[in-house]
Protein backbone atom coordinates (compact mmCIF):
# COMPACT_ATOMS: atom_id res chain seq x y z
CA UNK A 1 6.30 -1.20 -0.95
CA UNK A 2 8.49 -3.66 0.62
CA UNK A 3 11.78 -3.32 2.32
CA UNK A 4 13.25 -0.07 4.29
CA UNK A 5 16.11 -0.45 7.14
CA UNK A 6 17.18 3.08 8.22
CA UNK A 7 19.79 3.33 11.20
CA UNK A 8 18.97 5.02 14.68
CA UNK A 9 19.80 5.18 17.82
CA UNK A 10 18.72 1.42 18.66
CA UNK A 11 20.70 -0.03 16.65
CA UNK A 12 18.62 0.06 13.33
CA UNK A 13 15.94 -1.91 14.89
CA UNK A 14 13.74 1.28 14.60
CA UNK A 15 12.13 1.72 11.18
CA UNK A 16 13.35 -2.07 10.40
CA UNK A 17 11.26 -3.96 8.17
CA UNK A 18 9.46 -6.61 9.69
CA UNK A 19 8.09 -8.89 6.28
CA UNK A 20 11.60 -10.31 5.17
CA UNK A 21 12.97 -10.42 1.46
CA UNK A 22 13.00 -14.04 1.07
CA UNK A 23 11.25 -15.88 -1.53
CA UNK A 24 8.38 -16.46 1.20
CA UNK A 25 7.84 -12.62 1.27
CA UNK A 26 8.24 -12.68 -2.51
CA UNK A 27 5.21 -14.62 -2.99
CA UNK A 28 3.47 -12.66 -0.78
CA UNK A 29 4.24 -9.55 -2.83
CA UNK A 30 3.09 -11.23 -5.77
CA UNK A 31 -0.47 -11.71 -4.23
CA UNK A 32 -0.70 -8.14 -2.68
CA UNK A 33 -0.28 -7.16 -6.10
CA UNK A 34 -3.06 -9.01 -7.87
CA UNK A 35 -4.79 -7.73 -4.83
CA UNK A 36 -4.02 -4.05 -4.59
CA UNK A 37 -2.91 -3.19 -8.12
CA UNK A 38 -6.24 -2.46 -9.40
CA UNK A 39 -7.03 -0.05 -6.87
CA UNK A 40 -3.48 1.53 -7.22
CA UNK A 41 -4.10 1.46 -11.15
CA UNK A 42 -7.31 3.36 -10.73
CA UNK A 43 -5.40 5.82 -8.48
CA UNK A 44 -2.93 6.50 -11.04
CA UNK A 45 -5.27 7.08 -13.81
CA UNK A 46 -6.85 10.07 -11.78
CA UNK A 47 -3.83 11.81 -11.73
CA UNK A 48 -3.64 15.73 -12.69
CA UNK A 49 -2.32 15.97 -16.08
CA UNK A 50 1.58 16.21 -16.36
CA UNK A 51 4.74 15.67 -17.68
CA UNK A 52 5.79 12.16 -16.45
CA UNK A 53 9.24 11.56 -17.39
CA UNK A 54 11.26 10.53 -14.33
CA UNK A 55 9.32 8.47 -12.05
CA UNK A 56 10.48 6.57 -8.94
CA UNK A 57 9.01 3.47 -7.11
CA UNK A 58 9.73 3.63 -3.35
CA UNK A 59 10.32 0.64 -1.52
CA UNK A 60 9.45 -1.46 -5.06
CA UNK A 61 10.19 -5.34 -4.35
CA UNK A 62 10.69 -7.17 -6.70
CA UNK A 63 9.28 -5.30 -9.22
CA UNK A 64 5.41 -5.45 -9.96
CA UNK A 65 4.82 -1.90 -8.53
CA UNK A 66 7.79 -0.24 -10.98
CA UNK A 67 6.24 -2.70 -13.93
CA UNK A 68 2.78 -1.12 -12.83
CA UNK A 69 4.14 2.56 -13.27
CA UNK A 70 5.99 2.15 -16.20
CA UNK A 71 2.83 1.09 -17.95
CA UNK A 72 0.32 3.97 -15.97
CA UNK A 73 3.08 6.67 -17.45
CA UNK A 74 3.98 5.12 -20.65
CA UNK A 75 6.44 7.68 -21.52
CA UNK A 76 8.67 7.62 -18.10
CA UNK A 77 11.92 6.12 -16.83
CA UNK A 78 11.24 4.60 -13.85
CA UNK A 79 13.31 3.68 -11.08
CA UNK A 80 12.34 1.40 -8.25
CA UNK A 81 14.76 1.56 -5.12
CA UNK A 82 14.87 -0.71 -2.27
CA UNK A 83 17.29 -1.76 0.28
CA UNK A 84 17.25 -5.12 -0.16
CA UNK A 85 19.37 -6.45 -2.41
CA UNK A 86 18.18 -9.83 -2.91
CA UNK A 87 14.64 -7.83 -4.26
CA UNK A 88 16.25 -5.55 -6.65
CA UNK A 89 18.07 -8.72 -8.07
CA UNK A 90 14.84 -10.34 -8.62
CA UNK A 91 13.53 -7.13 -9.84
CA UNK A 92 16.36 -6.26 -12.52
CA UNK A 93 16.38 -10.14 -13.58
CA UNK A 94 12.56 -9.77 -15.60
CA UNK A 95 12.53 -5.94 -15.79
CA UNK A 96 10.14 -4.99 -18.61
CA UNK A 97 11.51 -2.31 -20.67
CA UNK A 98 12.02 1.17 -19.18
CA UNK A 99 12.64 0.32 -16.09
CA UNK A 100 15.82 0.30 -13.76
CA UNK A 101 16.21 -0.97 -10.20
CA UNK A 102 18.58 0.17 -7.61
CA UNK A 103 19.58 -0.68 -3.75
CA UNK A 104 19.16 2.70 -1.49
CA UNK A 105 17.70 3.30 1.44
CA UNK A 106 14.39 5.75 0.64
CA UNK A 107 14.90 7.68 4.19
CA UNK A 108 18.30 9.29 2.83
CA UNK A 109 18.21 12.02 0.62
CA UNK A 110 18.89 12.73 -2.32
CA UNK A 111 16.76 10.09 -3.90
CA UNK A 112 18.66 8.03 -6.78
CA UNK A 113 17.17 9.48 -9.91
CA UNK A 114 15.80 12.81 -8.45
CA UNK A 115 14.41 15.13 -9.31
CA UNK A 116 11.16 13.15 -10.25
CA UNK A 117 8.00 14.02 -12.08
CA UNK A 118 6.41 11.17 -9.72
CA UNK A 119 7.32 9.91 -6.24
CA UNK A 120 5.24 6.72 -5.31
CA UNK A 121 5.08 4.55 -2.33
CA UNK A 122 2.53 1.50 -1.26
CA UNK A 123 3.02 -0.32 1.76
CA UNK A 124 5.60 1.95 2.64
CA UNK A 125 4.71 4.43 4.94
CA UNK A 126 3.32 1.84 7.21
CA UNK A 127 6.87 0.63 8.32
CA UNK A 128 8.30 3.94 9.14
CA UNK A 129 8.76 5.84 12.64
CA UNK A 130 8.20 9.57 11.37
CA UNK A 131 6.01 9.26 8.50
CA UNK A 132 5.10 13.21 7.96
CA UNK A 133 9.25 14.00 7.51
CA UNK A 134 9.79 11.52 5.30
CA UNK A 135 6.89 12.34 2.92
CA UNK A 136 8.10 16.03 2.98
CA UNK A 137 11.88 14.76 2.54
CA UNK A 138 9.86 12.98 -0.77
CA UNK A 139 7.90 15.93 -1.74
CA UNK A 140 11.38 17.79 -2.10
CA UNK A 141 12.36 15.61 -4.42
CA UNK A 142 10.31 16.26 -6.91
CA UNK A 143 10.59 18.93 -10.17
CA UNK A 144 7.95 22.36 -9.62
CA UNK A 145 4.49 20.41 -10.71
CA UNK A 146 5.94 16.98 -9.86
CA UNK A 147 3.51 14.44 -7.64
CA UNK A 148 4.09 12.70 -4.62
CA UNK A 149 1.83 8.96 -4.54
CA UNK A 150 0.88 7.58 -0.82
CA UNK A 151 -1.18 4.78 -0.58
CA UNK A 152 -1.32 2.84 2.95
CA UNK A 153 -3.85 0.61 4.88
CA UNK A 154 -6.19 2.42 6.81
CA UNK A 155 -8.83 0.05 8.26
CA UNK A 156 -9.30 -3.51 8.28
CA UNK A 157 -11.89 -4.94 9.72
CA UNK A 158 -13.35 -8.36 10.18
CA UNK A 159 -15.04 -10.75 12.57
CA UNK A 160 -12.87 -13.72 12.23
CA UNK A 161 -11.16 -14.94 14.91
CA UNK A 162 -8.11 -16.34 12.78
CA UNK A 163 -7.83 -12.80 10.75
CA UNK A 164 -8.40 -10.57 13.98
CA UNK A 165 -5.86 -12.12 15.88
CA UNK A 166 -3.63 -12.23 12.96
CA UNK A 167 -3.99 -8.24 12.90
CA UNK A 168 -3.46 -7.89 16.05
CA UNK A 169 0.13 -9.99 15.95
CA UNK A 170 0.81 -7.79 13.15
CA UNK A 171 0.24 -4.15 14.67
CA UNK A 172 2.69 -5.31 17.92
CA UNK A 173 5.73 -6.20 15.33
CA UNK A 174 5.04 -3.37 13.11
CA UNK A 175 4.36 -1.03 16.24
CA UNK A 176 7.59 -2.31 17.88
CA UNK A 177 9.80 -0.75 14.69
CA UNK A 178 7.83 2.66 15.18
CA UNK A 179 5.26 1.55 12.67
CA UNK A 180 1.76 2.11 12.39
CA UNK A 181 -0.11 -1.25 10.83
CA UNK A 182 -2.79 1.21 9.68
CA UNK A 183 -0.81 4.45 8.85
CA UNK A 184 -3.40 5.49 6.07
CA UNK A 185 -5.21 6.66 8.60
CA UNK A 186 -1.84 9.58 8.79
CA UNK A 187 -3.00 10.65 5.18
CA UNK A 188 -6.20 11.49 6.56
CA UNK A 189 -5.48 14.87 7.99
CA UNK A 190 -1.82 15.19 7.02
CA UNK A 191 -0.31 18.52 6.29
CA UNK A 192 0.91 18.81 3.17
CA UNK A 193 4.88 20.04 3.26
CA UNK A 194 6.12 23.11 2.22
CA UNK A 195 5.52 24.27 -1.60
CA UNK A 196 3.07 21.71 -1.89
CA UNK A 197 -0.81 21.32 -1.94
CA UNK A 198 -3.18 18.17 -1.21
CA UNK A 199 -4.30 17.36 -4.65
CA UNK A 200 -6.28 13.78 -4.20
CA UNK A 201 -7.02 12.36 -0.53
CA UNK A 202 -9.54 9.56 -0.51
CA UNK A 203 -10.41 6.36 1.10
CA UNK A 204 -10.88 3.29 -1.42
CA UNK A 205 -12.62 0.25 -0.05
CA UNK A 206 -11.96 -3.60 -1.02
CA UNK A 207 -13.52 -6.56 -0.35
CA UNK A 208 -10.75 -9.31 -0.59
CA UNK A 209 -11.70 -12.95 -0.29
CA UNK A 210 -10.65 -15.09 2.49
CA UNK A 211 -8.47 -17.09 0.25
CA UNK A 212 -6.25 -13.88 -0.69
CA UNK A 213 -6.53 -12.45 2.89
CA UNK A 214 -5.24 -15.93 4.51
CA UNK A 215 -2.40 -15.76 2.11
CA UNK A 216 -1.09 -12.83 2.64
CA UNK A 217 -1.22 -13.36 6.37
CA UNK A 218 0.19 -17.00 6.77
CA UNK A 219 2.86 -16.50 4.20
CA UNK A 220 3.96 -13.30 6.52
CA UNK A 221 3.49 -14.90 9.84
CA UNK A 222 5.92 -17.47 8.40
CA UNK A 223 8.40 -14.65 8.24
CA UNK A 224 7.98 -12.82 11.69
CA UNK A 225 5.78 -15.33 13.77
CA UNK A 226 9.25 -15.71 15.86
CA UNK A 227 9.66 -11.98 16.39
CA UNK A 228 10.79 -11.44 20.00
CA UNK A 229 8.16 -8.59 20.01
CA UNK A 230 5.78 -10.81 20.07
CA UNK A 231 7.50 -12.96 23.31
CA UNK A 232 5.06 -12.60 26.44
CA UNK A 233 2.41 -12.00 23.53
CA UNK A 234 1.94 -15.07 21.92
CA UNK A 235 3.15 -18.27 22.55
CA UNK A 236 5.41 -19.97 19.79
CA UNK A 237 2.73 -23.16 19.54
CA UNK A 238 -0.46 -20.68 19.45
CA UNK A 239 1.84 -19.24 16.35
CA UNK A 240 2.40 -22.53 14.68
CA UNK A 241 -1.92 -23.45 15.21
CA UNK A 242 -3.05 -20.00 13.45
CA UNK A 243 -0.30 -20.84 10.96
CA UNK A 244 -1.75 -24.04 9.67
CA UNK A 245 -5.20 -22.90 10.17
CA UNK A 246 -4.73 -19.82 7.50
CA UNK A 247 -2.97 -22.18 5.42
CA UNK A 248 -5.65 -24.47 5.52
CA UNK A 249 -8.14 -21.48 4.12
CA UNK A 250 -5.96 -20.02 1.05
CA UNK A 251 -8.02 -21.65 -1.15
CA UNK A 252 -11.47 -19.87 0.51
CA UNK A 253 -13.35 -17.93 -2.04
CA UNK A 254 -15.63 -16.44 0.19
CA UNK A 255 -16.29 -12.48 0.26
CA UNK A 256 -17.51 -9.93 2.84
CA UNK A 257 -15.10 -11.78 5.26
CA UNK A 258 -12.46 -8.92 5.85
CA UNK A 259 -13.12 -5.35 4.44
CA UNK A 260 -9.98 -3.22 3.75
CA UNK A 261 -9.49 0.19 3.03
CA UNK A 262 -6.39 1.91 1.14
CA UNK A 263 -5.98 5.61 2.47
CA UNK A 264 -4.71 7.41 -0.73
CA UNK A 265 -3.30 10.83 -1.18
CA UNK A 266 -1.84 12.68 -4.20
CA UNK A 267 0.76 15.53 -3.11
CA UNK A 268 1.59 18.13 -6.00
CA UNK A 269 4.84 20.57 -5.36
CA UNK A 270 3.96 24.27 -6.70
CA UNK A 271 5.50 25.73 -10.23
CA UNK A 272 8.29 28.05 -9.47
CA UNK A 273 7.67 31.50 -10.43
């Protein structure tokens, strides 16, 4: 979900992650997962029947999306990788039993722990300059009848001035690494690789309150509100004002503000013959 730094040509700043692995963007995990993880439960449980032994949690944080798996495949050994080292510590310090944490960049192959029954990613995608390869460089990772999990923004939309312009801050840092802010909108028509076959593409819709949404978004223009993408953009003062005015609102309960919806696709790899 969270942090992926992969080298190129640049000088890594292509395909770096933009949202930080301080304790600022730790909180801010913490609330996209009371946000998101009901939506990603519900995704798990419609998964084809399988073995689910080895399963691996791509870009995991500090933990709550490996926690998450461990308990959707009760049976599994899960492994949640992430560059950052200051999240896996956080991670491995309360990780519930069954799961294992380790620091690896999820654009290099082989994956630590592969083969896999399961391959997931949230949050992931979104960050990365050539989405399609890597999900095939994922889908080879996993044993014949293993799954490959996607789940990425796809749309948000709102009518609030504080949100919109938020968003649109957001898509010109995440754009400037080769991101897409709204990659689930790839999963839409995306090809599924080699040996593989689309088995679950949909489009889930949530309606998160104010409160959550100006959360998320002032804790994370805390961490990249100084990004020089954004110089000739934004000025720094105009950053500081929508700052305090999404702080001012994370206590907003109000609904139908901002709609969001998760693009979600399940990726099975054939059975050998």
């Amino acid at each position: 979900m969270v942090a992926v730094r992969p080298t190129g040509g640049d000088g890594g700043r292509r395909g770096a992650y933009a949202f930080g692995d301080t304790a600022v963007a730790s909180r801010r995990l913490d609330v996209l997962a009371s946000v998101f993880g009901p939506t990603s439960t519900a995704l798990l449980a419609d998964l084809p029947p399988g073995e689910r032994r080895v399963v691996l949690d791509l870009g995991c944080g500090p933990g709550h999306t490996t926690a998450m798996l461990a308990t959707a495949c009760p049976e599994a050994q899960v492994t949640g990788i992430d560059s950052s080292e200051a999240f896996v510590a956080e991670a491995a310090a309360g990780a519930p039993p069954r799961c294992s944490y380790r620091v690896a960049d999820v654009t290099r192959l082989p994956l630590p722990g592969a083969p896999a029954d399961v391959v997931y990613a949230r949050f992931l995608v979104v960050h990365l300059p050539d989405p399609h390869a890597v999900m095939a460089q994922w889908a080879s990772q996993l044993v014949p009848g293993g799954v490959l999990v996607v789940e990425e923004p796809e749309q948000i939309d709102t009518d609030d001035g504080d949100f919109r312009r938020y968003l649109d801050l957001a898509a010109v840092v995440v754009g400037s690494r080769g991101g897409d802010l709204y990659a689930g909108r790839l999963l839409a028509d995306a090809t599924p690789p080699p040996s593989t076959a689309v088995l679950l593409r949909r489009r889930t819709a949530l309606d998160v309150p104010a409160g959550r949404a100006s959360t998320i978004f002032s804790l994370n223009l805390a961490t990249w509100g100084d990004d020089p993408a954004l110089a000739g953009v934004v000025s720094p003062d105009e950053v500081a004002e929508l700052g305090a005015r999404l702080e001012r609102r994370v206590g907003d309960p109000s609904t139908g503000v901002i709609g969001w919806w998760m693009g979600q696709l399940v990726v099975g790899r054939g059975v050998d013959p």
